[in-house]
PDB file of N, CA and C in Angstrom:
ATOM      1  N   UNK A   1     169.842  19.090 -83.559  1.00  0.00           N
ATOM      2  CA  UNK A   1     170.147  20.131 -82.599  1.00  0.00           C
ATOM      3  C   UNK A   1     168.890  20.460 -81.810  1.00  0.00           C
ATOM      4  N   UNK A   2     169.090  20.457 -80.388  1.00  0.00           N
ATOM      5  CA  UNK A   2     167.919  21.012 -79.705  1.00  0.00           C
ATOM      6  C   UNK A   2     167.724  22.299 -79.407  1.00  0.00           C
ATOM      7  N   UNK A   3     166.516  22.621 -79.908  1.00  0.00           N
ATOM      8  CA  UNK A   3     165.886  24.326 -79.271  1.00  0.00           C
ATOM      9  C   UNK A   3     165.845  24.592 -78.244  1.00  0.00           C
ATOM     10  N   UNK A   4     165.985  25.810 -77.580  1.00  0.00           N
ATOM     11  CA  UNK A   4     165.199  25.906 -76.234  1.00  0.00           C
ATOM     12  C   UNK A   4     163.862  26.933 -76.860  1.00  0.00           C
ATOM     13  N   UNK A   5     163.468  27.348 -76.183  1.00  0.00           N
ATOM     14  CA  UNK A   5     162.313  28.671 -76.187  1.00  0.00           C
ATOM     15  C   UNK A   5     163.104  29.691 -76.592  1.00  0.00           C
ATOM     16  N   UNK A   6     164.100  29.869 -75.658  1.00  0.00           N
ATOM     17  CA  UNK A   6     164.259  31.381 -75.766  1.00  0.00           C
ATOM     18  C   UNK A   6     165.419  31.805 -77.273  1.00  0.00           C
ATOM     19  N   UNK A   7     165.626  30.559 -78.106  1.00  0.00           N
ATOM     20  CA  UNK A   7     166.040  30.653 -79.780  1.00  0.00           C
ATOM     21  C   UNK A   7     165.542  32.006 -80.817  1.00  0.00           C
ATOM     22  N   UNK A   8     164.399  31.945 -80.372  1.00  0.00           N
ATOM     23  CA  UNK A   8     163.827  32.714 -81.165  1.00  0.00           C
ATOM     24  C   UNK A   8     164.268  34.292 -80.796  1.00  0.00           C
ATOM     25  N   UNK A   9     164.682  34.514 -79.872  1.00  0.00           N
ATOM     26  CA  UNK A   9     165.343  35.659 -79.475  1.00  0.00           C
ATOM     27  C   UNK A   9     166.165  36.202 -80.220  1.00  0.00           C
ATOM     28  N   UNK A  10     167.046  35.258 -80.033  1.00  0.00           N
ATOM     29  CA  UNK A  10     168.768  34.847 -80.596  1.00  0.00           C
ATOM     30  C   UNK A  10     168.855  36.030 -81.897  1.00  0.00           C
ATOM     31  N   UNK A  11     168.041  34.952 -83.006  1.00  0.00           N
ATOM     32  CA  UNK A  11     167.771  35.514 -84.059  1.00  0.00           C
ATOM     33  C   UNK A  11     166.733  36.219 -84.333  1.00  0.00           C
ATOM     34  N   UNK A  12     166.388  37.682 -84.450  1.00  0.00           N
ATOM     35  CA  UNK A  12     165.222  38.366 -84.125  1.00  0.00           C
ATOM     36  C   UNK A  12     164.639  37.573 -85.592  1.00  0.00           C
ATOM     37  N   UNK A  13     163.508  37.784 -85.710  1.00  0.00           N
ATOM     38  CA  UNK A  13     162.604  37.386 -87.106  1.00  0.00           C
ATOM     39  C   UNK A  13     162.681  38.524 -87.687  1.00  0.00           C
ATOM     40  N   UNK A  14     162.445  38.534 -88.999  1.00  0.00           N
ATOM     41  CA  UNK A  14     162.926  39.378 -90.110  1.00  0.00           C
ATOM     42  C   UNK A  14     160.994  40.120 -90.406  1.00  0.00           C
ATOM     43  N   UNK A  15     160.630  39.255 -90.121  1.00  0.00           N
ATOM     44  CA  UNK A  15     159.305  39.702 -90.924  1.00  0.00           C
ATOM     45  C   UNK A  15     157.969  39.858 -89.569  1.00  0.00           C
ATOM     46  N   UNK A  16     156.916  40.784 -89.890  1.00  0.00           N
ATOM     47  CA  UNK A  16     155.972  40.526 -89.183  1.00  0.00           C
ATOM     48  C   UNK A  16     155.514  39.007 -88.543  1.00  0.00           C
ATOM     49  N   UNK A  17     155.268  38.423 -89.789  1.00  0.00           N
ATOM     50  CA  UNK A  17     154.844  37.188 -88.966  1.00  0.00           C
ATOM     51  C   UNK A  17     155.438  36.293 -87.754  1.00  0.00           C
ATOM     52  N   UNK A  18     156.732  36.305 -88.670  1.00  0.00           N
ATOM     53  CA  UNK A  18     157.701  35.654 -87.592  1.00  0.00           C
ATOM     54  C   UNK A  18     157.670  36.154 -86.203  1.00  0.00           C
ATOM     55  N   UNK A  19     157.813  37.788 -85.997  1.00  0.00           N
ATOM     56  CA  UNK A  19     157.811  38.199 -84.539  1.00  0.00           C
ATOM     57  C   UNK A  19     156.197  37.345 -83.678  1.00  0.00           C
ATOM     58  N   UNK A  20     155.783  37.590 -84.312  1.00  0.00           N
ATOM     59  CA  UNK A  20     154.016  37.306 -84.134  1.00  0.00           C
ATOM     60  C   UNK A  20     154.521  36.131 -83.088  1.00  0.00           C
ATOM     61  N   UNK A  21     154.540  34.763 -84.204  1.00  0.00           N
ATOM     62  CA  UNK A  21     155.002  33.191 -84.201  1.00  0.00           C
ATOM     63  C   UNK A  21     155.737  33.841 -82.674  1.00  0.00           C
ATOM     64  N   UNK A  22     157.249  34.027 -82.951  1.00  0.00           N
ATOM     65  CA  UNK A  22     158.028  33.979 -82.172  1.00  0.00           C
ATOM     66  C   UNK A  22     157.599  34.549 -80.391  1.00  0.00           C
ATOM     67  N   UNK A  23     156.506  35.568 -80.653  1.00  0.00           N
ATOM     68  CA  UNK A  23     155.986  36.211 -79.261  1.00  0.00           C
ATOM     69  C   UNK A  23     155.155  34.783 -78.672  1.00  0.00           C
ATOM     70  N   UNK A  24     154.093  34.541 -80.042  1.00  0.00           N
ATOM     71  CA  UNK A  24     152.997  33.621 -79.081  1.00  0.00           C
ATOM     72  C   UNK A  24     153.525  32.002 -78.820  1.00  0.00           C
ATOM     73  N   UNK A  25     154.702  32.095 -79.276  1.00  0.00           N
ATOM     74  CA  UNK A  25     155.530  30.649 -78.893  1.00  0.00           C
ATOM     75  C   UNK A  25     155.925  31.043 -77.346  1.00  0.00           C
ATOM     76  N   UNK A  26     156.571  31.802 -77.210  1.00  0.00           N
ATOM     77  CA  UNK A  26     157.209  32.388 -75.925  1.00  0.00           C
ATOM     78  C   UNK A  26     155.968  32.235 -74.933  1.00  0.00           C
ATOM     79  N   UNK A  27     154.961  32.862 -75.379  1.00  0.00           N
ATOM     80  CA  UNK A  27     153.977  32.846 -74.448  1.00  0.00           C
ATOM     81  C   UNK A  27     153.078  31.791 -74.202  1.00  0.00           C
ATOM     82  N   UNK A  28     152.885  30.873 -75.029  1.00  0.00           N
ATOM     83  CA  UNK A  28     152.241  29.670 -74.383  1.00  0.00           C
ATOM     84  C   UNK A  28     153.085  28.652 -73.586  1.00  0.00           C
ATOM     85  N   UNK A  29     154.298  29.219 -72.723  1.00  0.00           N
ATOM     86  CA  UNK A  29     154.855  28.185 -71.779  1.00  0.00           C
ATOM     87  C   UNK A  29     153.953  28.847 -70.750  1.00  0.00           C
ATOM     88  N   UNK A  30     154.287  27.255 -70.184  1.00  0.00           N
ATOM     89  CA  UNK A  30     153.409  27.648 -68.329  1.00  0.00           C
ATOM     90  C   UNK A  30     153.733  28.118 -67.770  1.00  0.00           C
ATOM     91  N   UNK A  31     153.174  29.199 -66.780  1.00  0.00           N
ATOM     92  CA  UNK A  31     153.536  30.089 -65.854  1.00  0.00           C
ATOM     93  C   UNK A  31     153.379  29.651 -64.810  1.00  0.00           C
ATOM     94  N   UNK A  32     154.204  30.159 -63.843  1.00  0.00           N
ATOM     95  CA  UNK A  32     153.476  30.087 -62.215  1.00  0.00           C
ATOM     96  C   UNK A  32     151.775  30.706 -62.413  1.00  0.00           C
ATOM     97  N   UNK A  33     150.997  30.850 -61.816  1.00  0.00           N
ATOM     98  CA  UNK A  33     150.234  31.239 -61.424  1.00  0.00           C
ATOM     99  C   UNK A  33     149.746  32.807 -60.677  1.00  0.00           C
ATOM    100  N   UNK A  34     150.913  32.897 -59.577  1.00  0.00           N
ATOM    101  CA  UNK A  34     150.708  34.101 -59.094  1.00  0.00           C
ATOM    102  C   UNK A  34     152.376  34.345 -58.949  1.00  0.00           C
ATOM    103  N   UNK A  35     152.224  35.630 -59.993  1.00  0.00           N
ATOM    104  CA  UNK A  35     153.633  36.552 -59.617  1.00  0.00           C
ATOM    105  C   UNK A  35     153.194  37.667 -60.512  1.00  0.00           C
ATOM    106  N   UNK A  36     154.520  38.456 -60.413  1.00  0.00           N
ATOM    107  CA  UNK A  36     154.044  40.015 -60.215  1.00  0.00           C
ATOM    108  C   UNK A  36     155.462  40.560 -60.972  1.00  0.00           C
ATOM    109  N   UNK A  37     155.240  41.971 -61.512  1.00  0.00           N
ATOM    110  CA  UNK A  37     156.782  42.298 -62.422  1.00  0.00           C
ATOM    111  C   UNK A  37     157.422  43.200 -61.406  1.00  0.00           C
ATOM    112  N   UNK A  38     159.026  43.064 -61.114  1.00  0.00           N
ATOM    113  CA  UNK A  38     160.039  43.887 -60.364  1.00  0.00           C
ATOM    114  C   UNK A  38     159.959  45.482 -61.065  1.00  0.00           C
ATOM    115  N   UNK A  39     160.079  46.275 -60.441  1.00  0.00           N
ATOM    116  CA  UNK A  39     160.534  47.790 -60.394  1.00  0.00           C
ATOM    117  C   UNK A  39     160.896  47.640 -62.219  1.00  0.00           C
ATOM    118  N   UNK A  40     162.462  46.561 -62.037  1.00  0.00           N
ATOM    119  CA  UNK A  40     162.844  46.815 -63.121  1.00  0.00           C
ATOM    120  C   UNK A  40     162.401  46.465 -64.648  1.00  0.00           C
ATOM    121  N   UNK A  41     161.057  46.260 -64.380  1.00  0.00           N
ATOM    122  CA  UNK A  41     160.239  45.724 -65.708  1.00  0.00           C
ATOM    123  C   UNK A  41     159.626  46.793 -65.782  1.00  0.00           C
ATOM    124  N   UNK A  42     159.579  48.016 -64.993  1.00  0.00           N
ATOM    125  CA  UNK A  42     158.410  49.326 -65.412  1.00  0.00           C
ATOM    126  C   UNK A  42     158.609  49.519 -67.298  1.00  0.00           C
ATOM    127  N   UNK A  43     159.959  49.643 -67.439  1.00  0.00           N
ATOM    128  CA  UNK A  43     160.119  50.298 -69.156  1.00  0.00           C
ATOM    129  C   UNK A  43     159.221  49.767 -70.160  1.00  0.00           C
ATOM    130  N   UNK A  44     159.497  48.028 -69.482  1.00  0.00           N
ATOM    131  CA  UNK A  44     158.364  46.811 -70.518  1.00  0.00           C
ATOM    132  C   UNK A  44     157.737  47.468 -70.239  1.00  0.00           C
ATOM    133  N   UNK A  45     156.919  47.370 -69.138  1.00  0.00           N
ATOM    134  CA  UNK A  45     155.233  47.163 -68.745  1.00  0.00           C
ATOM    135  C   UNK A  45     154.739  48.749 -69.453  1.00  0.00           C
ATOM    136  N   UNK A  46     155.504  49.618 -69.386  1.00  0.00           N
ATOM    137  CA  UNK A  46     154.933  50.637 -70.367  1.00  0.00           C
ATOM    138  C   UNK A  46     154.993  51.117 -71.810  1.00  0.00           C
ATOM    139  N   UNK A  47     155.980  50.084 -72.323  1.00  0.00           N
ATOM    140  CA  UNK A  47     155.470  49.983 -73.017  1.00  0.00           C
ATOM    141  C   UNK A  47     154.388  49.198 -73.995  1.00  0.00           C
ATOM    142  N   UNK A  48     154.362  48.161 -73.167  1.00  0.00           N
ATOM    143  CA  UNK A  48     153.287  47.856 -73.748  1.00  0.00           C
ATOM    144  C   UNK A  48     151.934  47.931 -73.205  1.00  0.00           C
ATOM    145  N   UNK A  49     152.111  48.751 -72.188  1.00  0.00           N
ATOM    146  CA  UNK A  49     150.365  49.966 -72.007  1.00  0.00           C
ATOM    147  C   UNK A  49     150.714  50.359 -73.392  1.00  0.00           C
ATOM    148  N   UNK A  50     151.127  51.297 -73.420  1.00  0.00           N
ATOM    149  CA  UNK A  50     151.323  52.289 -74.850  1.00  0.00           C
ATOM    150  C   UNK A  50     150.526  51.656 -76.084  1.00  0.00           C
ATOM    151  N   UNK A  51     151.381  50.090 -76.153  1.00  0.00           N
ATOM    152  CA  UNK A  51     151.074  49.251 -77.290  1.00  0.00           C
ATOM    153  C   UNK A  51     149.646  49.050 -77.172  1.00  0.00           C
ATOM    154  N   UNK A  52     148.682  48.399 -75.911  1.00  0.00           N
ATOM    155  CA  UNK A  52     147.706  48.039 -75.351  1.00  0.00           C
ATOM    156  C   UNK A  52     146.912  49.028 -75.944  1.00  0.00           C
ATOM    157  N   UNK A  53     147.125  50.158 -75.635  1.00  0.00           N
ATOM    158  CA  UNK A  53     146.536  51.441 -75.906  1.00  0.00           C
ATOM    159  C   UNK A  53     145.918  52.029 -77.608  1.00  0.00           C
ATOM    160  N   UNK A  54     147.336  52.271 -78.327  1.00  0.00           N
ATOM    161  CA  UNK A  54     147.311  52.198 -79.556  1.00  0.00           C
ATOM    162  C   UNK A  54     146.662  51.130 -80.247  1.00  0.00           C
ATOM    163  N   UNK A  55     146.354  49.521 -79.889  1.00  0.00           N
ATOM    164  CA  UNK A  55     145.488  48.543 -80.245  1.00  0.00           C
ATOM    165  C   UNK A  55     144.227  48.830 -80.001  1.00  0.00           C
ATOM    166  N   UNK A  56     143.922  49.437 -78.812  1.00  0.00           N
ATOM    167  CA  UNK A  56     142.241  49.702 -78.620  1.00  0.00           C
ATOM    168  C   UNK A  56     141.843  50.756 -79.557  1.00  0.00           C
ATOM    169  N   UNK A  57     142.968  51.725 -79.452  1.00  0.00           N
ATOM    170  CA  UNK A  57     142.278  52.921 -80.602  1.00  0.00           C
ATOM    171  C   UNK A  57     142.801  52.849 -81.900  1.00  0.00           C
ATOM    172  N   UNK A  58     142.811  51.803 -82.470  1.00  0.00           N
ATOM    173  CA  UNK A  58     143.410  51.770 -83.766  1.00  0.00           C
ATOM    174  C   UNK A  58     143.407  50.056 -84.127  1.00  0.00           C
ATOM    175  N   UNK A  59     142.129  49.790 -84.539  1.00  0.00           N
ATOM    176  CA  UNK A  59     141.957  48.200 -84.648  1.00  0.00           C
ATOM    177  C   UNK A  59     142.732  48.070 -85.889  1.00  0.00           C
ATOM    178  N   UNK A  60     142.975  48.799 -87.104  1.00  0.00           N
ATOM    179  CA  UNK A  60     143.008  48.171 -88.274  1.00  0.00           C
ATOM    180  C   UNK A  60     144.547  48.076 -87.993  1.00  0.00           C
ATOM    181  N   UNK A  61     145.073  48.993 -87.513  1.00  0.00           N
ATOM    182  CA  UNK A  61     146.768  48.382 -87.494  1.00  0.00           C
ATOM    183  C   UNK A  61     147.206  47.910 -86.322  1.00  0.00           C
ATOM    184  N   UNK A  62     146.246  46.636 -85.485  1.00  0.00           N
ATOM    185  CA  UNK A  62     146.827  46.268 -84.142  1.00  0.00           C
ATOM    186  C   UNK A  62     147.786  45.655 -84.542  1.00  0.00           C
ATOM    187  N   UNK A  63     148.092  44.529 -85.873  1.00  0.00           N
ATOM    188  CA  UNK A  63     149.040  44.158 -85.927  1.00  0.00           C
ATOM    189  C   UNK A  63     150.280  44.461 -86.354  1.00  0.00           C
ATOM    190  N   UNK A  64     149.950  45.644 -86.525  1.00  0.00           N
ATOM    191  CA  UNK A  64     151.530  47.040 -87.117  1.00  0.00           C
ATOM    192  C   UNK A  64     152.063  47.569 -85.368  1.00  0.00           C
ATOM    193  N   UNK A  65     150.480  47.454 -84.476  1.00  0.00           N
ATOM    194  CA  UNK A  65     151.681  47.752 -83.300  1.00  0.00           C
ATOM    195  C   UNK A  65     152.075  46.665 -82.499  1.00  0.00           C
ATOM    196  N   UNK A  66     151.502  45.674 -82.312  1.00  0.00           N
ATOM    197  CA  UNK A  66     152.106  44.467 -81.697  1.00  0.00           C
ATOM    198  C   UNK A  66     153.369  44.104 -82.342  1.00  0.00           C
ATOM    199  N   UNK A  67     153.508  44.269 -83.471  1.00  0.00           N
ATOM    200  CA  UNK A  67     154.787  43.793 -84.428  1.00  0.00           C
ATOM    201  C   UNK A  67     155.611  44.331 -83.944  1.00  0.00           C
ATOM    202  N   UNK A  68     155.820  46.160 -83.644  1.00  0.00           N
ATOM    203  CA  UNK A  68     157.053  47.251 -83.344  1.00  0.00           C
ATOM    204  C   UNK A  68     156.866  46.930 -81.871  1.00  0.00           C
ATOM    205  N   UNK A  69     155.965  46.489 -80.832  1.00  0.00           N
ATOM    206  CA  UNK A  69     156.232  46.333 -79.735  1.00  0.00           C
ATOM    207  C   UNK A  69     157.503  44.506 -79.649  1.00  0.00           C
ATOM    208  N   UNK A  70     156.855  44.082 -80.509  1.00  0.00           N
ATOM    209  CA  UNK A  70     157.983  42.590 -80.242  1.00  0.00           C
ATOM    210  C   UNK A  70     158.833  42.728 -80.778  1.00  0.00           C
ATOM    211  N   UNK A  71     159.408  43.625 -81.710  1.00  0.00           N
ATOM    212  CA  UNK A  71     160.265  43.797 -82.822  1.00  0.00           C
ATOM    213  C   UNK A  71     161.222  44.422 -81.701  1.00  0.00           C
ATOM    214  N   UNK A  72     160.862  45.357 -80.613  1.00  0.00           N
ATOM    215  CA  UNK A  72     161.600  46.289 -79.533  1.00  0.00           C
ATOM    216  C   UNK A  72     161.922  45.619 -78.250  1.00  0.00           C
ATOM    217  N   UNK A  73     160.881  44.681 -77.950  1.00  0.00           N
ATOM    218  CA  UNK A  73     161.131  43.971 -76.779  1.00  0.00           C
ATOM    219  C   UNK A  73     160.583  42.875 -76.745  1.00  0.00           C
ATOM    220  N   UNK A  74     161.188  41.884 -77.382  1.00  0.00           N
ATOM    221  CA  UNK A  74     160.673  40.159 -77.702  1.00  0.00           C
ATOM    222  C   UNK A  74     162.462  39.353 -76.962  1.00  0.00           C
ATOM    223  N   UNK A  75     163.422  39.969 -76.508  1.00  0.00           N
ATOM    224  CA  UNK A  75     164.379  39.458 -76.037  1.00  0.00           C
ATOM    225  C   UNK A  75     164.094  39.820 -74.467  1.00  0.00           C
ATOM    226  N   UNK A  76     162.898  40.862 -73.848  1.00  0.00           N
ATOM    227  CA  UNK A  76     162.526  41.151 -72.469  1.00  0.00           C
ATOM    228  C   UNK A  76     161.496  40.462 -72.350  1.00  0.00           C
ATOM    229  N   UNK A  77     160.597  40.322 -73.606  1.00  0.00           N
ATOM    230  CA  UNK A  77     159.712  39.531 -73.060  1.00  0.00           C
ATOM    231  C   UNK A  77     160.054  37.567 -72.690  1.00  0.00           C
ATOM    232  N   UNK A  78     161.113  37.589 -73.998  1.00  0.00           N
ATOM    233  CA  UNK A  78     161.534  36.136 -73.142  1.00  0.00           C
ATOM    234  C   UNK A  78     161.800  35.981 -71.881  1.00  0.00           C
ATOM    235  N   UNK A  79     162.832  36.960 -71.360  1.00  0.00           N
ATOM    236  CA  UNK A  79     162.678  37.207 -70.100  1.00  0.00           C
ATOM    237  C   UNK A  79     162.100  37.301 -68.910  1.00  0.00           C
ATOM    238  N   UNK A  80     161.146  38.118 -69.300  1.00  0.00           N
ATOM    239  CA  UNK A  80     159.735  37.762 -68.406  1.00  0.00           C
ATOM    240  C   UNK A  80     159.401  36.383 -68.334  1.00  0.00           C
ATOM    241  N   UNK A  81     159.256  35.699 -69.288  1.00  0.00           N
ATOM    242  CA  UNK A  81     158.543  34.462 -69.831  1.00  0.00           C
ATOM    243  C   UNK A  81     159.065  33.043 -68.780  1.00  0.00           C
ATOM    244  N   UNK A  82     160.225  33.181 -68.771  1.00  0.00           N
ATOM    245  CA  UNK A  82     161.456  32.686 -67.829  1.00  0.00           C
ATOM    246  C   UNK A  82     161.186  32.898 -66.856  1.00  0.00           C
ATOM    247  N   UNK A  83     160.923  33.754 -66.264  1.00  0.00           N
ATOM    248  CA  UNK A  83     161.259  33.838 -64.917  1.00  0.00           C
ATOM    249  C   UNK A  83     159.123  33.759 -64.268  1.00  0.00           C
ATOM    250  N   UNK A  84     158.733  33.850 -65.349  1.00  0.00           N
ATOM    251  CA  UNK A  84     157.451  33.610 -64.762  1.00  0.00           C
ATOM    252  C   UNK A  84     157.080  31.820 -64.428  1.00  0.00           C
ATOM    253  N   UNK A  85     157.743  31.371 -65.171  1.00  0.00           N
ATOM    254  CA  UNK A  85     157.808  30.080 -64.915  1.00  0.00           C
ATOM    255  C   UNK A  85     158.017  29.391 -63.792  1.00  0.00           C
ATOM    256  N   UNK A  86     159.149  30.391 -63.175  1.00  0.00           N
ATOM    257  CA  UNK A  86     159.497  29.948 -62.083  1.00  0.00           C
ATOM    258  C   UNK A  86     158.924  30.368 -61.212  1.00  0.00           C
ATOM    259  N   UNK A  87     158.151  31.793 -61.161  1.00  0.00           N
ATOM    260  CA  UNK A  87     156.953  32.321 -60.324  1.00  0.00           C
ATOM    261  C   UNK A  87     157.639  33.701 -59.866  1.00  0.00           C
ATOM    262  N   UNK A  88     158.375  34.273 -60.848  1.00  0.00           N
ATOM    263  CA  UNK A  88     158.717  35.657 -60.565  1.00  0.00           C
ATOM    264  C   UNK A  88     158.925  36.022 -62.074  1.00  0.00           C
ATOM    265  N   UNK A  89     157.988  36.005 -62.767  1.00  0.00           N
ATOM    266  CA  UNK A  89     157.742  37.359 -63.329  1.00  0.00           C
ATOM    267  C   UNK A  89     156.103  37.631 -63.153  1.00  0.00           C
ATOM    268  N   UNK A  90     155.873  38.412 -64.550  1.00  0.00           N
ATOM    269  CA  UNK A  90     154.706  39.023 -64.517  1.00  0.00           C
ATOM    270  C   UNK A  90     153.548  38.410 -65.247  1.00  0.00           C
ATOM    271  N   UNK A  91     152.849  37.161 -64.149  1.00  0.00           N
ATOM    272  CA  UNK A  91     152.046  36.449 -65.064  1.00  0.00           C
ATOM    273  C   UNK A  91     150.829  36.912 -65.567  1.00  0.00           C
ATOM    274  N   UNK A  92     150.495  37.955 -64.830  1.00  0.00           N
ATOM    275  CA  UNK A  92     148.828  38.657 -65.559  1.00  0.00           C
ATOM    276  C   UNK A  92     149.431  39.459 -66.425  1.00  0.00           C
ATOM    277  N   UNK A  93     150.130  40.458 -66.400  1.00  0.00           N
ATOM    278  CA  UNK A  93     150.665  40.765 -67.978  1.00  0.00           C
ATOM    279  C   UNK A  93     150.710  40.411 -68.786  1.00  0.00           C
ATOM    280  N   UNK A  94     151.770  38.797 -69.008  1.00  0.00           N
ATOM    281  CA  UNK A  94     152.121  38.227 -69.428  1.00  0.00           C
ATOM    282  C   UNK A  94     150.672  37.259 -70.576  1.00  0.00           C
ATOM    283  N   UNK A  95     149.982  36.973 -69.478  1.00  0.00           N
ATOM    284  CA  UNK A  95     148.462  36.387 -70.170  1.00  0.00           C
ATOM    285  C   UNK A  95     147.801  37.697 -70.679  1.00  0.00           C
ATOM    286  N   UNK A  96     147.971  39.067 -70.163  1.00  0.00           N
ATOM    287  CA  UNK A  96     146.994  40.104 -71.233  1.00  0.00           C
ATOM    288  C   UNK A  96     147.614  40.349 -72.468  1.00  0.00           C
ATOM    289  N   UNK A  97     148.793  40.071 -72.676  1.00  0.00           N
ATOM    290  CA  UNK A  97     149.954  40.176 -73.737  1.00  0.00           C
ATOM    291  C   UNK A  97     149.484  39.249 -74.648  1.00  0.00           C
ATOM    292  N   UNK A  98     149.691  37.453 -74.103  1.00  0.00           N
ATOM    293  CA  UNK A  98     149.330  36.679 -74.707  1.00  0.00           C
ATOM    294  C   UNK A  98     147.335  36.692 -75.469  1.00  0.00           C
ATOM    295  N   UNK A  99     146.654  37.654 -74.730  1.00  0.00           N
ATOM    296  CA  UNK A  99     145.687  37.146 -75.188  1.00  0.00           C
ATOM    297  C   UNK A  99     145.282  38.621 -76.265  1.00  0.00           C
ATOM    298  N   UNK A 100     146.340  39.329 -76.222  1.00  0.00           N
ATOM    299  CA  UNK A 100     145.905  40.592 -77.087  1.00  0.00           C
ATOM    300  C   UNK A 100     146.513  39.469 -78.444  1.00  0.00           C
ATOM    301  N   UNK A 101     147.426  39.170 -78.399  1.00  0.00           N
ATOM    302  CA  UNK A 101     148.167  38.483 -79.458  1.00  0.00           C
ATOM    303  C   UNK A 101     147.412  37.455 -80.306  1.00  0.00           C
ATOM    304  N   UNK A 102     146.992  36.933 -79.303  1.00  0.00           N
ATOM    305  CA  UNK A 102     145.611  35.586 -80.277  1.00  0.00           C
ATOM    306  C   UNK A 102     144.469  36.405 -80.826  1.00  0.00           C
ATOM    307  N   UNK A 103     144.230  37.158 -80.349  1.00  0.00           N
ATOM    308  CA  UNK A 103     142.658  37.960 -80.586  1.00  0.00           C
ATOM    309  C   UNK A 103     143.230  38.741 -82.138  1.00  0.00           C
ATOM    310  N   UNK A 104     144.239  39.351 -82.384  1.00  0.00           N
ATOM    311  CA  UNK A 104     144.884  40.366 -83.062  1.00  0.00           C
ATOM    312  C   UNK A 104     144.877  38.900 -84.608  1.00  0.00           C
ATOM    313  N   UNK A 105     146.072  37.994 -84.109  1.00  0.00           N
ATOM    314  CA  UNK A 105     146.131  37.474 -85.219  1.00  0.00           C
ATOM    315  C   UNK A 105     145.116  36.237 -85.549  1.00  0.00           C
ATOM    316  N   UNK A 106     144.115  36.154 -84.836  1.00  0.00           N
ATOM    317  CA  UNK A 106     143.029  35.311 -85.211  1.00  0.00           C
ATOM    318  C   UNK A 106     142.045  35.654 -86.430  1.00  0.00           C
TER     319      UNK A 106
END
């Protein structure tokens, strides 16, 4: 049976790690280069300021909030992920997302 990317959605992951896996899979597809998030991505994009936020001031549990941020919106962020590909979503987000995520679980 073939996967696509956006599988991991489907079935949310049960456990921390898995969301982890399942975010930084999503996020190492290629993006366009230059695009930007619609109006209707404000809810994402704040929350994960929020998340962004709570990681800077709270190193020891970045990965308790990256977890409840993908655990809440890892079926929007596929979304994003998709459509950045094609050069409409939000690719600098999208890479500050991806690179809070490597830094966190490295």
């Amino acid at each position: 049976m073939h996967h696509t990317a956006t599988e991991p959605t489907r079935l949310q992951p049960h456990d921390r790690a898995g969301r982890l896996h399942a975010g930084l899979t999503l996020l190492r597809q290629e993006r366009a280069p230059i695009a930007d998030y619609q109006p209707a991505d404000a809810p994402f994009v704040e929350a994960w300021r929020e998340t962004r936020d709570r990681c800077a001031n709270d190193h020891e549990r970045a990965l308790d909030h990256l977890d409840r941020f993908l655990h809440a919106h890892l079926g929007d962020l596929a979304d994003l992920v998709r459509r950045a590909r094609d050069g409409r979503g939000p690719t600098p987000l999208l890479d500050q997302i991806e690179r809070a995520l490597r830094t966190a679980v490295a």
